[in-house]
C-alpha atoms as a PDB file:
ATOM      1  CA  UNK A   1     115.715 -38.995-189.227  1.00  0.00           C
ATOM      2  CA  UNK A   2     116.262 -42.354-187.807  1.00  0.00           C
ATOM      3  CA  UNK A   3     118.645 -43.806-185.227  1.00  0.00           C
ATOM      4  CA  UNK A   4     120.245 -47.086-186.588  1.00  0.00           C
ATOM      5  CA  UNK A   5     121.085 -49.643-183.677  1.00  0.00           C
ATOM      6  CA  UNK A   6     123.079 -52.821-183.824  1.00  0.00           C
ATOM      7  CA  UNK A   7     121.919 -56.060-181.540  1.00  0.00           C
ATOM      8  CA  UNK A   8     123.769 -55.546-178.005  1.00  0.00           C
ATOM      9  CA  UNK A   9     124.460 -58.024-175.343  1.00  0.00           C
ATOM     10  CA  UNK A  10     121.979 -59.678-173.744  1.00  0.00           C
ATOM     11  CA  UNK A  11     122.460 -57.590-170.275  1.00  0.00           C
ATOM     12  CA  UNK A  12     118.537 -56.719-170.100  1.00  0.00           C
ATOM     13  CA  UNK A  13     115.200 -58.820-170.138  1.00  0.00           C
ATOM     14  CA  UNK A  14     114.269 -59.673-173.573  1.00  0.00           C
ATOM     15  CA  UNK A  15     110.562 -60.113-175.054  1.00  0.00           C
ATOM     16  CA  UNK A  16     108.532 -63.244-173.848  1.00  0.00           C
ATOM     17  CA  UNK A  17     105.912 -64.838-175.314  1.00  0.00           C
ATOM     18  CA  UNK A  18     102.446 -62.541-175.882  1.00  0.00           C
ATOM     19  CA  UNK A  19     100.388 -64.840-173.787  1.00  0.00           C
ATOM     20  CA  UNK A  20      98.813 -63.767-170.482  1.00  0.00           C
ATOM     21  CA  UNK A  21      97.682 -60.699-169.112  1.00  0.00           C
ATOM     22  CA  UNK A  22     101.459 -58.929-168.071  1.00  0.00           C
ATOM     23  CA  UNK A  23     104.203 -58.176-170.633  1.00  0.00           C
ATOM     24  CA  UNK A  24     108.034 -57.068-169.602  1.00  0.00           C
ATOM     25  CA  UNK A  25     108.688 -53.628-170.789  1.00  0.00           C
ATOM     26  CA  UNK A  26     112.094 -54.373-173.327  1.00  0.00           C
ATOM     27  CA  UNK A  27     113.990 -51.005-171.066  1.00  0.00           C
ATOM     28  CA  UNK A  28     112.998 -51.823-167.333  1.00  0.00           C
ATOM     29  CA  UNK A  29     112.486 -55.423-167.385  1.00  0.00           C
ATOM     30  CA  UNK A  30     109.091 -54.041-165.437  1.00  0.00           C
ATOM     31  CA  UNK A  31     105.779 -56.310-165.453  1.00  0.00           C
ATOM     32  CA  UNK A  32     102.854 -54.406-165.956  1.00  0.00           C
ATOM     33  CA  UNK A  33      99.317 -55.011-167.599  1.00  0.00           C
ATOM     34  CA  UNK A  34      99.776 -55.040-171.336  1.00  0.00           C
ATOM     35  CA  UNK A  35      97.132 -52.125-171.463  1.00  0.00           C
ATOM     36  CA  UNK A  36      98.844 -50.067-169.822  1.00  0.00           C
ATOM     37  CA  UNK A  37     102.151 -50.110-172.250  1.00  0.00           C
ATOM     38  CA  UNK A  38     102.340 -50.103-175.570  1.00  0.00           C
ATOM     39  CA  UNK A  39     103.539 -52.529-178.214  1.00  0.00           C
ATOM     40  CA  UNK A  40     106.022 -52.582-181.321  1.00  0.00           C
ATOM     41  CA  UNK A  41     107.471 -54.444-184.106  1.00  0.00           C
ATOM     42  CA  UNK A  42     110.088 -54.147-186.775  1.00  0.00           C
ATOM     43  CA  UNK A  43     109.183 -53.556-190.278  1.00  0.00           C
ATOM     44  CA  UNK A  44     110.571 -55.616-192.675  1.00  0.00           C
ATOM     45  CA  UNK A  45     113.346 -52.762-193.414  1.00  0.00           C
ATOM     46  CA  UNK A  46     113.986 -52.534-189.611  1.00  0.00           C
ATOM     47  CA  UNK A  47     112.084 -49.651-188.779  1.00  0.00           C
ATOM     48  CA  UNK A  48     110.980 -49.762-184.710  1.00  0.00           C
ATOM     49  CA  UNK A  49     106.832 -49.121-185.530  1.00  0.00           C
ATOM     50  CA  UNK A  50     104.301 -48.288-182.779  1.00  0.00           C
ATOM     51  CA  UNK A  51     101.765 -50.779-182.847  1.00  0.00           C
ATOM     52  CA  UNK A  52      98.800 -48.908-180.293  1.00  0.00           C
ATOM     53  CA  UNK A  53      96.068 -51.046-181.289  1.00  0.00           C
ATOM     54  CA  UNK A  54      98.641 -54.085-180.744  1.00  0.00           C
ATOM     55  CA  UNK A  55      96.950 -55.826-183.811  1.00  0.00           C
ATOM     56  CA  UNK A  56     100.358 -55.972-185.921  1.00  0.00           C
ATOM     57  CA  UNK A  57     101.436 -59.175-187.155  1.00  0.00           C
ATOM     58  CA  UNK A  58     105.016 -60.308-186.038  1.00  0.00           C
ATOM     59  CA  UNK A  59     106.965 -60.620-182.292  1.00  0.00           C
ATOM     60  CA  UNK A  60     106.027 -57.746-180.223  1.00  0.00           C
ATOM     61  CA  UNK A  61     108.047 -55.932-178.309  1.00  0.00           C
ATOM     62  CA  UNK A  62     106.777 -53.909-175.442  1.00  0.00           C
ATOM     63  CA  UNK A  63     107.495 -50.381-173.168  1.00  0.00           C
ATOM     64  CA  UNK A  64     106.132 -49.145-170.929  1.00  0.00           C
ATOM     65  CA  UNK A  65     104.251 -45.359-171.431  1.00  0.00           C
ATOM     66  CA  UNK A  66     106.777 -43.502-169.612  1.00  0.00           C
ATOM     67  CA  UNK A  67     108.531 -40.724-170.891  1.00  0.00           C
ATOM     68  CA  UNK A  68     111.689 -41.829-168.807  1.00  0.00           C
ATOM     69  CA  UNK A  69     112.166 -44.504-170.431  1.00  0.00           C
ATOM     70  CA  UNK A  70     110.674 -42.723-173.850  1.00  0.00           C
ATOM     71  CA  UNK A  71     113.705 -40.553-173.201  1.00  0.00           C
ATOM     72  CA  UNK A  72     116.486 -43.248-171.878  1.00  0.00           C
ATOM     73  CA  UNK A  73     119.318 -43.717-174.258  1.00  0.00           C
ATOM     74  CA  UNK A  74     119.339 -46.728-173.454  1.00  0.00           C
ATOM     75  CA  UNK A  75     116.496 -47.358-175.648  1.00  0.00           C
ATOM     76  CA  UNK A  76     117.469 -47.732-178.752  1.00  0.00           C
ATOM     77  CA  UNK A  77     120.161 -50.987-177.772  1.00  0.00           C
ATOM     78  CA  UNK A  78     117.125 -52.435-175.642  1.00  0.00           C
ATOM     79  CA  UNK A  79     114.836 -52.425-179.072  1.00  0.00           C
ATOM     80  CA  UNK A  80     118.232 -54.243-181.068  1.00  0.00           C
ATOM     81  CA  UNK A  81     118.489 -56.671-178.490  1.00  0.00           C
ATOM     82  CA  UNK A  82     114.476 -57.377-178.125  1.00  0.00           C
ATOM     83  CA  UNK A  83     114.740 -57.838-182.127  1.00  0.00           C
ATOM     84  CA  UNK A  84     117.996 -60.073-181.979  1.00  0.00           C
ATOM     85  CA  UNK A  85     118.752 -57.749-185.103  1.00  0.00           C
ATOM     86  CA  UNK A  86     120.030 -54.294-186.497  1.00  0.00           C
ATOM     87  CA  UNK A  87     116.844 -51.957-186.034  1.00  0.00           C
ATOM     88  CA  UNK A  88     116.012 -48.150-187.018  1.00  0.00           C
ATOM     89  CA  UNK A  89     114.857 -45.733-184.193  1.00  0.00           C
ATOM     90  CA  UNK A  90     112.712 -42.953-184.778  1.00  0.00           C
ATOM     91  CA  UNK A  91     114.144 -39.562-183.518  1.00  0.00           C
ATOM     92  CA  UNK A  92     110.750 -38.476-183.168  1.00  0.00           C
ATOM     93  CA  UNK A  93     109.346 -41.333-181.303  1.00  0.00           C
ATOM     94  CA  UNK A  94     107.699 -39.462-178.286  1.00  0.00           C
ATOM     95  CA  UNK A  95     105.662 -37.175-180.739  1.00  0.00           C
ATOM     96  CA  UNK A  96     104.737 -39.608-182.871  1.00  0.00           C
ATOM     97  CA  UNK A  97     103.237 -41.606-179.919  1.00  0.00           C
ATOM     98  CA  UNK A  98     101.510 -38.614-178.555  1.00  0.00           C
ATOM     99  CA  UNK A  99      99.649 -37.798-181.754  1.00  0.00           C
ATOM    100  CA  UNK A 100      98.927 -41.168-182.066  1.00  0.00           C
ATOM    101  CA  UNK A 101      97.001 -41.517-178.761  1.00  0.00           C
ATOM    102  CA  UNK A 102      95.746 -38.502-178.719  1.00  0.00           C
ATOM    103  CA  UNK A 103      93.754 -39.909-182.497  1.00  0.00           C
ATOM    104  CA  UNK A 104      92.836 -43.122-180.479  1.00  0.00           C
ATOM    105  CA  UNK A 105      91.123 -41.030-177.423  1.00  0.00           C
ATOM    106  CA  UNK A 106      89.747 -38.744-179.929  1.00  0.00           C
ATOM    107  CA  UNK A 107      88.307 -41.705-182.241  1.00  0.00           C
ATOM    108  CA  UNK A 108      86.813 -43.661-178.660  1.00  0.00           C
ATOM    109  CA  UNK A 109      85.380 -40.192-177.412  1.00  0.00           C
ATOM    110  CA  UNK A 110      83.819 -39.675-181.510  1.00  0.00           C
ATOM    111  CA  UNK A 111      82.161 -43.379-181.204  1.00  0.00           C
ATOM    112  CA  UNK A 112      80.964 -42.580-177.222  1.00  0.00           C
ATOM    113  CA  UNK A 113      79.170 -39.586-178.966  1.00  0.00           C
ATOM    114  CA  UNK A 114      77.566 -41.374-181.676  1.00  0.00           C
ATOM    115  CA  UNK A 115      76.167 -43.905-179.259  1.00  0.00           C
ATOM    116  CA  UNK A 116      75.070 -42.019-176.980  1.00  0.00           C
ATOM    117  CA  UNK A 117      77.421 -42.518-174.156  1.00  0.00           C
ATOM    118  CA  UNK A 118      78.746 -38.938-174.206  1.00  0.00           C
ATOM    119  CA  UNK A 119      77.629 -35.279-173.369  1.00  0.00           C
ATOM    120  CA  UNK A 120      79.559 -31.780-173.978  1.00  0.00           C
ATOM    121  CA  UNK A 121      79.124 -29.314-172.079  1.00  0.00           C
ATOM    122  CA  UNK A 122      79.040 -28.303-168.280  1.00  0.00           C
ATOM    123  CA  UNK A 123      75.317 -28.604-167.688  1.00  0.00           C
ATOM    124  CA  UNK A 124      74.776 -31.509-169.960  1.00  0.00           C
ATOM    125  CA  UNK A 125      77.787 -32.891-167.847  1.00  0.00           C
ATOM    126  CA  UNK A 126      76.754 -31.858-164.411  1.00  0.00           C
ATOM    127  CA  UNK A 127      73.488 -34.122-164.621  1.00  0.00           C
ATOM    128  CA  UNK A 128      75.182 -36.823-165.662  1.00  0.00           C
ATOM    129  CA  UNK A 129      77.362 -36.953-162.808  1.00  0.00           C
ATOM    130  CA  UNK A 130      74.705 -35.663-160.527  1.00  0.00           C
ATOM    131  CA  UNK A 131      72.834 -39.010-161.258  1.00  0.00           C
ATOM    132  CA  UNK A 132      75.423 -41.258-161.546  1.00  0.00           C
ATOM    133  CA  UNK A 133      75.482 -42.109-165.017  1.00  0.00           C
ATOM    134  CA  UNK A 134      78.831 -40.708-165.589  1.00  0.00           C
ATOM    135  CA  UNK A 135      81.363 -42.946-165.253  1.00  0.00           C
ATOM    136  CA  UNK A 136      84.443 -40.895-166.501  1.00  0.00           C
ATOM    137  CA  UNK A 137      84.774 -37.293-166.659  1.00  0.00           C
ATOM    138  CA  UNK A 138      86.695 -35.855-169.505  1.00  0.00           C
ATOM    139  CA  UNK A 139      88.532 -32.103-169.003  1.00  0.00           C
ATOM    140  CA  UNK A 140      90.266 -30.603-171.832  1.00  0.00           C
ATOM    141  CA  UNK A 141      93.921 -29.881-170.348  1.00  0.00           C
ATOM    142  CA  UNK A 142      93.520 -26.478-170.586  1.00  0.00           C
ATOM    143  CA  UNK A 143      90.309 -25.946-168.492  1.00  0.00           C
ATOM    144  CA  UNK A 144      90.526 -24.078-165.131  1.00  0.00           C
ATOM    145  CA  UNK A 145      90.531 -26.085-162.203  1.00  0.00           C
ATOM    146  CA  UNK A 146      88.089 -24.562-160.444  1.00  0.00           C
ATOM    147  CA  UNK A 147      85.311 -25.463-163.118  1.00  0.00           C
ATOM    148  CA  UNK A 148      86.273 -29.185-162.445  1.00  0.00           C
ATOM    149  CA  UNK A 149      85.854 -28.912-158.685  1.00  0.00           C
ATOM    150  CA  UNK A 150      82.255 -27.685-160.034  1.00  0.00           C
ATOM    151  CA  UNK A 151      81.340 -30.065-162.178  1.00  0.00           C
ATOM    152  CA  UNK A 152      82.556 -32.935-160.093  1.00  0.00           C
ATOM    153  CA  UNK A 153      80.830 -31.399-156.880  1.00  0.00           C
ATOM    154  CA  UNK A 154      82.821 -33.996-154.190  1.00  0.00           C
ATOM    155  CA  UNK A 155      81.216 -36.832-156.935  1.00  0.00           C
ATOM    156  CA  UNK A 156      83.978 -39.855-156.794  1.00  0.00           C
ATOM    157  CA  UNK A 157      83.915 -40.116-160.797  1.00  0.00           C
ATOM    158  CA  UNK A 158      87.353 -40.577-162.161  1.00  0.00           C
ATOM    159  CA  UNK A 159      88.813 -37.621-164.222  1.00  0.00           C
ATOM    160  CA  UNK A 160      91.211 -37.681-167.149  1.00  0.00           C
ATOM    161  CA  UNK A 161      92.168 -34.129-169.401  1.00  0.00           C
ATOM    162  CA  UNK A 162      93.716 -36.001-172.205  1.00  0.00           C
ATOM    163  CA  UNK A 163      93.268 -33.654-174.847  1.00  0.00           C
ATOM    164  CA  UNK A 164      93.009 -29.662-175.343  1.00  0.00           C
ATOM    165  CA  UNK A 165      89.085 -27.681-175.576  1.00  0.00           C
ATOM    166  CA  UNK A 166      89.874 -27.115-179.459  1.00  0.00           C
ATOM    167  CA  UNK A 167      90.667 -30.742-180.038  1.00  0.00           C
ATOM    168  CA  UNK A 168      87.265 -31.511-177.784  1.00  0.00           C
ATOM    169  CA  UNK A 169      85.473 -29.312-179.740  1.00  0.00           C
ATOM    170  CA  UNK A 170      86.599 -31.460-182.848  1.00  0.00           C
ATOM    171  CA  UNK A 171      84.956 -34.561-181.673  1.00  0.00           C
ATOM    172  CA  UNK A 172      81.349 -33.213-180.433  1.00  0.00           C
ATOM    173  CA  UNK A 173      81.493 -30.070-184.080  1.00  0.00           C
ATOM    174  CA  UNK A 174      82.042 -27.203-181.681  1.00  0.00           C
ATOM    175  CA  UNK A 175      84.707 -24.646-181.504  1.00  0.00           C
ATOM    176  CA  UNK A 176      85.920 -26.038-178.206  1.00  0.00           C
ATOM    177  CA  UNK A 177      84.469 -28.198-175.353  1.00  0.00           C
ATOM    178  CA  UNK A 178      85.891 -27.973-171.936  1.00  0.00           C
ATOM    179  CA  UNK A 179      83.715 -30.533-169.967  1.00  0.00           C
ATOM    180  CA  UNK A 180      82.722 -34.322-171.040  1.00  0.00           C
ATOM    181  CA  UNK A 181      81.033 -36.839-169.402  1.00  0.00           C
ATOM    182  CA  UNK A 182      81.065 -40.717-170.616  1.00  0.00           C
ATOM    183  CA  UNK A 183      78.315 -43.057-169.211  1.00  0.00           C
ATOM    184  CA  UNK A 184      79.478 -46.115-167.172  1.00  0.00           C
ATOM    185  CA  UNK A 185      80.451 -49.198-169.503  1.00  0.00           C
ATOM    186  CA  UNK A 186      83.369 -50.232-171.863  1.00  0.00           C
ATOM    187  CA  UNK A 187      83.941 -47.036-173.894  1.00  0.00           C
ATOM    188  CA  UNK A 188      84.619 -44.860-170.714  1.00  0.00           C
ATOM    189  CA  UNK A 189      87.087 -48.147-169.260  1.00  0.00           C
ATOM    190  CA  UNK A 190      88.960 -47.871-172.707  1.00  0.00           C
ATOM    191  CA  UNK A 191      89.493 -44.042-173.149  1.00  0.00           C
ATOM    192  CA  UNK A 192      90.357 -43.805-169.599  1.00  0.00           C
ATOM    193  CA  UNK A 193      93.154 -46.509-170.481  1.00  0.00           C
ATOM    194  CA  UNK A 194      94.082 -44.598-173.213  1.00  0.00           C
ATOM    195  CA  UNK A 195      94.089 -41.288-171.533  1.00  0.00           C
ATOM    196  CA  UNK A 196      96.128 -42.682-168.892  1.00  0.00           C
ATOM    197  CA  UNK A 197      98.565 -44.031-171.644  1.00  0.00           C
ATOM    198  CA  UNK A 198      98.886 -40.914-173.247  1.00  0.00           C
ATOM    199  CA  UNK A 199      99.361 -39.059-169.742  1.00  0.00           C
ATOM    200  CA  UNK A 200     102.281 -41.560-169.300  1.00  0.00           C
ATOM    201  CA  UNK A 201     104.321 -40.725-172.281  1.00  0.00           C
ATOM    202  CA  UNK A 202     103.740 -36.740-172.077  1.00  0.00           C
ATOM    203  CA  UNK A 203     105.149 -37.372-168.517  1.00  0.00           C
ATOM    204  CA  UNK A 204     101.811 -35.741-167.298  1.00  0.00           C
ATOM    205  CA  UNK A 205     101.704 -35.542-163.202  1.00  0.00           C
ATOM    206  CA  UNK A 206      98.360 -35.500-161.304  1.00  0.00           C
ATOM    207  CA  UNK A 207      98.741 -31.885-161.244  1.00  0.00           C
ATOM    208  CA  UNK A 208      99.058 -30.993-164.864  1.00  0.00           C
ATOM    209  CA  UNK A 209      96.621 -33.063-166.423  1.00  0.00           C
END
């Protein structure tokens, strides 16, 4: 089902131009790096569509990955407004972005793998962040705590726990993976950016993943 919204007032920042390294969240008015929000457009029958990848063709309109303002009501007139134009909603619009990320840190963790820039597994990961190469860890959500503290060992290697030890499993063709450790370079910058996106709309705190 989708939520139709007419254009409101212009009481709230619009969109700007998509140059430069900051965009203005449509809701907030908020600056923040573009890679940590995420973009949309309207369809040509005034659908609101998630553009992750930001690739789309037309005027973007951006927000940041907050479930706040996922859940605002205030959303929907923000989007009109952005578009100058009657637009469509989806009721669904937090799910549908966190099945969508959770494909794009699933797809970046599948090409890590196939490079060779990505281990399963608690030994496998335990040397690589015992000699540095690791430069992200990746936890399933539902791993215990305690086998984190382990693997990380007081090593300052950032952490994420994007997705669950079934969907980990997926990725490396096991029936679940609870430990993951990316080598240092560009893949482990953009699932990290990705996991943090994703942690942003499930309204994830430090202390739940």
């Amino acid at each position: 089902m989708l939520a139709e919204t007419d254009a409101a007032p212009e009481t709230e920042p619009e969109t700007e131009p998509e140059a430069g390294p900051l965009r203005r969240c449509v809701l907030t008015g908020e600056r923040q790096a573009k890679e940590a929000m995420i973009r949309f457009v309207v369809a040509p029958d005034g659908r609101v569509v998630p553009d992750l990848a930001a690739r789309l063709p037309g005027r973007g309109m951006w927000l940041s990955a907050k479930a706040a303002v996922l859940e605002d009501r205030r959303l929907g007139p923000a989007f009109a407004r952005a578009a100058k134009a009657r637009v469509t909603l989806p009721d669904d619009l937090p799910t549908m972005l966190v099945a969508g990320l959770e494909r794009r840190v699933a797809e970046l963790l599948g090409l890590a793998r196939r490079a060779g820039q990505a281990v399963a597994g608690f030994v496998a990961a335990r040397e690589w962040v015992a000699s540095g190469r690791a430069g992200l860890v990746v936890e399933a959500r539902d791993g215990a705590p305690d086998g984190r503290r382990k693997l990380l060992a007081g090593a300052a290697v950032p952490v994420v726990a994007p997705l669950t030890a079934v969907q980990l499993g997926a990725v490396f063709a096991r029936d679940h993976v609870v430990h993951v450790a990316i080598a240092t370079g560009r893949l482990a910058r953009l699932i990290a950016t990705e996991a943090q996106r994703l942690a942003g709309v499930r309204g994830d705190t430090p202390g739940n993943g």
